[in-house]
C-alpha atoms as a PDB file:
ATOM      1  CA  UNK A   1     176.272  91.922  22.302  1.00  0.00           C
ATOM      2  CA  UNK A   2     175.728  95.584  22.221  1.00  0.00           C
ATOM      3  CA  UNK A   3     171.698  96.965  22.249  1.00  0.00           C
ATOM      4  CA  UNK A   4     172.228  98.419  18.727  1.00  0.00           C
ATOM      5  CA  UNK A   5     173.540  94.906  17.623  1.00  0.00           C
ATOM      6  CA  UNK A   6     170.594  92.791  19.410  1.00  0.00           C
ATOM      7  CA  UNK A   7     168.246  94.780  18.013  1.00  0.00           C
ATOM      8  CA  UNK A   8     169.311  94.041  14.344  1.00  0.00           C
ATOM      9  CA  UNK A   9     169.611  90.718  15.236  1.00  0.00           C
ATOM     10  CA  UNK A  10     166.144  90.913  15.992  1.00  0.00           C
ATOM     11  CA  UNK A  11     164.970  92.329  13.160  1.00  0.00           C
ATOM     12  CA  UNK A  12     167.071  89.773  11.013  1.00  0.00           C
ATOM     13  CA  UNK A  13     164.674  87.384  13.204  1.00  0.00           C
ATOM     14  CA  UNK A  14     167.875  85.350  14.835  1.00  0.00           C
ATOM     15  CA  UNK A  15     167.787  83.277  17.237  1.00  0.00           C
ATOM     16  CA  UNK A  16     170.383  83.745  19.306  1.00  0.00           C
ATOM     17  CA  UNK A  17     169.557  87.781  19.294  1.00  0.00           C
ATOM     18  CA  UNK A  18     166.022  86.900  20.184  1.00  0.00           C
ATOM     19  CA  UNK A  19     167.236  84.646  23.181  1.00  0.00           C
ATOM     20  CA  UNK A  20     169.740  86.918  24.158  1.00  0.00           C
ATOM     21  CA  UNK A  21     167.387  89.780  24.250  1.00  0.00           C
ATOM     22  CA  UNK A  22     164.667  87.468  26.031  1.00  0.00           C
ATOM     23  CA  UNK A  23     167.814  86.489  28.798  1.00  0.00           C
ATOM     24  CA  UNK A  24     168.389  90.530  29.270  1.00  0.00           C
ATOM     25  CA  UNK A  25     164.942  92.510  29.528  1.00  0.00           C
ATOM     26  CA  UNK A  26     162.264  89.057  30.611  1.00  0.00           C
ATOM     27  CA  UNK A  27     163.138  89.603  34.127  1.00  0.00           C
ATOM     28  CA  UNK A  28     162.544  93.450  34.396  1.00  0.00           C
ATOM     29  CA  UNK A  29     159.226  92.632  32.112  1.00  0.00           C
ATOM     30  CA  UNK A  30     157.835  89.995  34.294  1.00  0.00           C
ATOM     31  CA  UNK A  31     157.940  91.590  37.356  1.00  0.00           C
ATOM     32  CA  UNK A  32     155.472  94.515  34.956  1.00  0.00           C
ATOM     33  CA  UNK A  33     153.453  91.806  34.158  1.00  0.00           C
ATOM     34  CA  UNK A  34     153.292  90.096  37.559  1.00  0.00           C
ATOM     35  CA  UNK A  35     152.091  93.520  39.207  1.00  0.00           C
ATOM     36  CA  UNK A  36     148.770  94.077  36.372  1.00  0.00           C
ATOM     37  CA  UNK A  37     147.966  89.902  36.232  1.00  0.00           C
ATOM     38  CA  UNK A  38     146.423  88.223  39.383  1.00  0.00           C
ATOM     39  CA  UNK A  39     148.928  85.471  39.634  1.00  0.00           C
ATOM     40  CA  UNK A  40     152.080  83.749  38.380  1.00  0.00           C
ATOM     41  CA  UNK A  41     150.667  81.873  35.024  1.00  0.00           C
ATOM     42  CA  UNK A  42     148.851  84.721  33.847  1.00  0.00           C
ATOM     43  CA  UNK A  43     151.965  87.288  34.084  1.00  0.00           C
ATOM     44  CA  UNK A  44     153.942  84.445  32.276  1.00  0.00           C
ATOM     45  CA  UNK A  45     151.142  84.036  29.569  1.00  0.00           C
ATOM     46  CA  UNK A  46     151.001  87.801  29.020  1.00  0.00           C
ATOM     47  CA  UNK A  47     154.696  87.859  28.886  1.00  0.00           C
ATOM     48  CA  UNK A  48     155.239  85.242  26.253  1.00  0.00           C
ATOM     49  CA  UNK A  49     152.703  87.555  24.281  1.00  0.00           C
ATOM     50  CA  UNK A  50     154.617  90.809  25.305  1.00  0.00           C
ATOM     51  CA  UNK A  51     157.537  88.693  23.376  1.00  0.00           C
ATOM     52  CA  UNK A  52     155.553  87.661  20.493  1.00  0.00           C
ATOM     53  CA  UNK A  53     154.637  91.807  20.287  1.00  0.00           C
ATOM     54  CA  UNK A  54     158.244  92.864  20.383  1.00  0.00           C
ATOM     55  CA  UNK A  55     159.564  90.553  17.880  1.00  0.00           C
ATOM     56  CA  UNK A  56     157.127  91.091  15.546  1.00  0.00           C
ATOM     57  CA  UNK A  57     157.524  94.754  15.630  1.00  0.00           C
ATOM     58  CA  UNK A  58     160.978  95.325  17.001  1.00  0.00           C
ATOM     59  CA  UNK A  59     161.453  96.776  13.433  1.00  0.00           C
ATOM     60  CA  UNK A  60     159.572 100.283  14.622  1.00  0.00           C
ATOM     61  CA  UNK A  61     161.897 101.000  17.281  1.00  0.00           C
ATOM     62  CA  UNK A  62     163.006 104.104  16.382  1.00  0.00           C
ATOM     63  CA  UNK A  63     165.671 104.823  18.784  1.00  0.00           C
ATOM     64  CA  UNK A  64     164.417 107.525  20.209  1.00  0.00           C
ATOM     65  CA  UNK A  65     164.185 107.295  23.916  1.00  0.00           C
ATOM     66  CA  UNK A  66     165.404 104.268  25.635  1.00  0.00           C
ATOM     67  CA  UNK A  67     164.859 100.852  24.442  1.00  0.00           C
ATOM     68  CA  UNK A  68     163.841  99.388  27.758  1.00  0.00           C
ATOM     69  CA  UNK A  69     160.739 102.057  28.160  1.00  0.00           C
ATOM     70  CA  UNK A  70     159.768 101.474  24.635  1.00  0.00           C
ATOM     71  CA  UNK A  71     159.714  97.307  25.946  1.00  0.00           C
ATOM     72  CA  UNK A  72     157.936  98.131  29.045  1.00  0.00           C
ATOM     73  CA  UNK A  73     155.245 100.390  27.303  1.00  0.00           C
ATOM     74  CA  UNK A  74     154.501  97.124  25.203  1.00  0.00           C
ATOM     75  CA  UNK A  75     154.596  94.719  28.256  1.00  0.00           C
ATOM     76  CA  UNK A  76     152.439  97.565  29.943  1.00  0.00           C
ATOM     77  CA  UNK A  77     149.975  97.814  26.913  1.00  0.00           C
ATOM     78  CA  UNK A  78     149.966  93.914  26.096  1.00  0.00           C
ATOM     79  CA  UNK A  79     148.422  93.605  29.862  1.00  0.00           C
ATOM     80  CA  UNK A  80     145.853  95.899  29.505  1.00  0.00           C
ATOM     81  CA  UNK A  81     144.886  93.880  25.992  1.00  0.00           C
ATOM     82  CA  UNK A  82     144.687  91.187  28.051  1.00  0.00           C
ATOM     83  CA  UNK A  83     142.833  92.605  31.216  1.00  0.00           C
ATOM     84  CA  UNK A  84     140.529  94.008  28.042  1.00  0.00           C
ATOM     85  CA  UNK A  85     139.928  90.242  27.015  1.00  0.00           C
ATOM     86  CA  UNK A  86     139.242  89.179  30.490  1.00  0.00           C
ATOM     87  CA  UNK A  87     136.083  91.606  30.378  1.00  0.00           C
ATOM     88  CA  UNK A  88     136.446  92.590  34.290  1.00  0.00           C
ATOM     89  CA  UNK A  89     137.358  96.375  33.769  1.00  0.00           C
ATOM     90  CA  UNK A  90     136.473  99.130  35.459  1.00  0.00           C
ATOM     91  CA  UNK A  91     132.765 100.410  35.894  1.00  0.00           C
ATOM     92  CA  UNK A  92     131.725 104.251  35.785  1.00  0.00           C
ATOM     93  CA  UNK A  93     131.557 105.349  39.519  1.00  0.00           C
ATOM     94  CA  UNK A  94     131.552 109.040  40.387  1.00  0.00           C
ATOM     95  CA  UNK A  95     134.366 109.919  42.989  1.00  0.00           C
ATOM     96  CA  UNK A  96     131.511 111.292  45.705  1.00  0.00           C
ATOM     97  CA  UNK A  97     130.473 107.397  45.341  1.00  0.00           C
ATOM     98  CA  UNK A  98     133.816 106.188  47.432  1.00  0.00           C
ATOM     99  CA  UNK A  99     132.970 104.325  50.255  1.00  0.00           C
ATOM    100  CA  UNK A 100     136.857 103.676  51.681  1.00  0.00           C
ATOM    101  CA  UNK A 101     137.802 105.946  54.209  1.00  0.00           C
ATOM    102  CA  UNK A 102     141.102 107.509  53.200  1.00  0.00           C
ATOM    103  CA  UNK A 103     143.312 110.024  55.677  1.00  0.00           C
ATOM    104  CA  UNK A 104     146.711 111.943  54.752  1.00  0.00           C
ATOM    105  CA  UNK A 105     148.282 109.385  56.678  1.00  0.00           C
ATOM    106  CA  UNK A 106     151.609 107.444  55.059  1.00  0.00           C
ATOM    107  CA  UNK A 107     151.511 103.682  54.250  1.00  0.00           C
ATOM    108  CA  UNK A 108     153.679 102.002  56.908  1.00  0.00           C
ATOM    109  CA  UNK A 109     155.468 100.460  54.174  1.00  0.00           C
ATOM    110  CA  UNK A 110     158.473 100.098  55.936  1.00  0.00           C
ATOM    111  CA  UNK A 111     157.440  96.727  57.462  1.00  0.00           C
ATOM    112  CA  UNK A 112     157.161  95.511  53.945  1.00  0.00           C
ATOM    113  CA  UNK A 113     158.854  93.389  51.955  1.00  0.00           C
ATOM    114  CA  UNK A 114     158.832  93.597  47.908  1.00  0.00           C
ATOM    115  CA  UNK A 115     157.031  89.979  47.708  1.00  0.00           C
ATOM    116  CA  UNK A 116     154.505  91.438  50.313  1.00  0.00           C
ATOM    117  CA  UNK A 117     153.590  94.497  48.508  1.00  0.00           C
ATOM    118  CA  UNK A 118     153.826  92.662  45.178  1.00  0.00           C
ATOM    119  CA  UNK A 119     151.002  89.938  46.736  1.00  0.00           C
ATOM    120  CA  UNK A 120     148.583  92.496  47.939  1.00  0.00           C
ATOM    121  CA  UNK A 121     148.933  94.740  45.012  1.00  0.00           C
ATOM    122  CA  UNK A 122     147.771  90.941  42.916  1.00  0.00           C
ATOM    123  CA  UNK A 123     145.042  90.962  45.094  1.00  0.00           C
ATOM    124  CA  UNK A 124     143.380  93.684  44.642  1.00  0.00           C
ATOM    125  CA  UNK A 125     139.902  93.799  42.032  1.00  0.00           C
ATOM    126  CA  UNK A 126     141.387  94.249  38.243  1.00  0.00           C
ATOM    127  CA  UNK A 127     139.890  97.463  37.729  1.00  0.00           C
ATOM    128  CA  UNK A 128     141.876  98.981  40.981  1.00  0.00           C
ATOM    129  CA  UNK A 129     144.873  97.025  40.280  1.00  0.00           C
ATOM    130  CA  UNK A 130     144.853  98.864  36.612  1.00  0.00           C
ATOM    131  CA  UNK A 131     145.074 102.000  37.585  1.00  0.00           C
ATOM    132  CA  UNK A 132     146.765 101.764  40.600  1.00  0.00           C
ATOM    133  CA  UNK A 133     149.618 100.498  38.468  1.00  0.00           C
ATOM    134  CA  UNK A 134     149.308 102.978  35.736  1.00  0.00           C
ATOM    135  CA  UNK A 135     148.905 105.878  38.211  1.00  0.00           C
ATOM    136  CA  UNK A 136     151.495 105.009  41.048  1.00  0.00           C
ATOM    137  CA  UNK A 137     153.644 103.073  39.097  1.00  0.00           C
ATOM    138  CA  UNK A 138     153.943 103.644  35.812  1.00  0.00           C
ATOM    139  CA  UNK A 139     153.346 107.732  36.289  1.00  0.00           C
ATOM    140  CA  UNK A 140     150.086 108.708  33.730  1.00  0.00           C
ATOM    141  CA  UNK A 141     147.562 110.800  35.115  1.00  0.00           C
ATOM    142  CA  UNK A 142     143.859 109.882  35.379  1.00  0.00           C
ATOM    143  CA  UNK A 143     143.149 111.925  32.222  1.00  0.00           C
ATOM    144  CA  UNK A 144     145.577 109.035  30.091  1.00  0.00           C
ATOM    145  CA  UNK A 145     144.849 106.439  31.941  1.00  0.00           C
ATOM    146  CA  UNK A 146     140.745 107.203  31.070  1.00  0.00           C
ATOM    147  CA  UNK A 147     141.311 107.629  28.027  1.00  0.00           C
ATOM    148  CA  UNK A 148     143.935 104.158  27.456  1.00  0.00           C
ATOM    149  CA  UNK A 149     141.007 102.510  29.628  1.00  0.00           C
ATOM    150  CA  UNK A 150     137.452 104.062  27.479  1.00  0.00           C
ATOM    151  CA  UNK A 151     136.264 105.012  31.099  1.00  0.00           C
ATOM    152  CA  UNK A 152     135.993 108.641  32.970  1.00  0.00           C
ATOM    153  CA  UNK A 153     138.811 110.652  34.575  1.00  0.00           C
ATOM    154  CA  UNK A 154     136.318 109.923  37.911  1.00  0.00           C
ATOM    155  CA  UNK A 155     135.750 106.596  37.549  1.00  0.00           C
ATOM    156  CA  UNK A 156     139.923 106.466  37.430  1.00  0.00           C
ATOM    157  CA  UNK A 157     140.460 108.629  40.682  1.00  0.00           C
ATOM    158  CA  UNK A 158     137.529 106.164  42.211  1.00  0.00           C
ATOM    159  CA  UNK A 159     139.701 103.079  41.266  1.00  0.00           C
ATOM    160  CA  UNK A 160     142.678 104.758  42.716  1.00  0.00           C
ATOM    161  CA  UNK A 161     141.542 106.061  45.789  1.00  0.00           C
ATOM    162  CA  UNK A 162     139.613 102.740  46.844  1.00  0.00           C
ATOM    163  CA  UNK A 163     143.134 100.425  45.522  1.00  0.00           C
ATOM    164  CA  UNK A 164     145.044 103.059  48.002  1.00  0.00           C
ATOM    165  CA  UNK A 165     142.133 102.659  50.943  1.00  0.00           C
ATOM    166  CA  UNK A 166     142.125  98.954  50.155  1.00  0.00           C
ATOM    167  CA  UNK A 167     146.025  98.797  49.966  1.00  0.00           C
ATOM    168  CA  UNK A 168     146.364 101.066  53.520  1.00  0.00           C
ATOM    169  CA  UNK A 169     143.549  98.700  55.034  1.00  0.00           C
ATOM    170  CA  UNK A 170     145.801  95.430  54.102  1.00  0.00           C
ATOM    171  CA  UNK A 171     148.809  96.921  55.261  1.00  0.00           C
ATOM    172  CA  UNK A 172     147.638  98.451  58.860  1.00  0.00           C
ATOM    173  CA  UNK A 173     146.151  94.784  59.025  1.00  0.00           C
ATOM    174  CA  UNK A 174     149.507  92.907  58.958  1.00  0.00           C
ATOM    175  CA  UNK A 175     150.592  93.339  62.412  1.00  0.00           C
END
């Protein structure tokens, strides 16, 4: 089934479109899910929701851009509802507050594996696991990611800096 052709399906609210498109894009939107929610249940809870999201408004796809970012900006946003829910976001901190040391130094992420990273990215505190992902991942800068969030463009920087320091600190750690 071509894209154009699921998403009608969609729309028409079939079955077999819905499944089909659920078989296709639930992979690549789990693993977006799995890297915001602390463990396995969660990601799966927010990605049934993501699910519920895109079906029930699959009908304002526009086309324009691609129809796998437009998914992933939902599975993106329906995590932060939920993070939002949870009540454990981010707290104003000004940046001179950071108590990580960080140097120019690279991760040594060659020693690595994807399930490693994946782990100690889920461990770190919501509020630097939030904008790590939206700032190193998903590519906004601290002025969208303050403003998706209702906190400062510091406080953001803060959260990233100290999930990098905490990140670094992990990694060095694994030897």
């Amino acid at each position: 089934m071509e894209e154009q052709e699921l998403i009608l399906g969609c729309i028409a609210a079939r079955p077999k479109a819905q499944k089909a498109l659920f078989d296709i894009y639930a992979p690549k939107l789990y693993g977006v899910c799995l890297r915001y929610m602390k463990d396995q249940m969660r990601a799966q809870d927010t990605l049934q929701d993501t699910f519920v999201k895109i079906f029930a408004h699959i009908s304002n796809y526009k086309s324009e851009g691609a129809f796998e970012g437009w998914l992933k900006k939902i599975a993106v946003n329906t995590c932060l509802d939920q993070l939002r829910k949870d009540k454990k976001m981010l707290t104003d901190v000004a940046l001179d507050d950071v108590s990580h040391k960080l140097s120019v130094e690279s991760f040594n992420a060659e020693k690595l594996m994807a399930d490693d990273l994946l782990k100690l990215i889920q461990a770190l505190p919501d509020g630097y696991r939030t904008v790590f992902n939206l700032f190193a991942i998903e590519g906004y800068s601290h002025q969208e990611i303050a403003a998706q969030l209702g906190v400062s463009e510091s406080t953001s920087k803060t959260q990233y800096l100290r999930a990098r320091a905490y990140l670094k600190d992990r990694i060095e750690n694994l030897d």
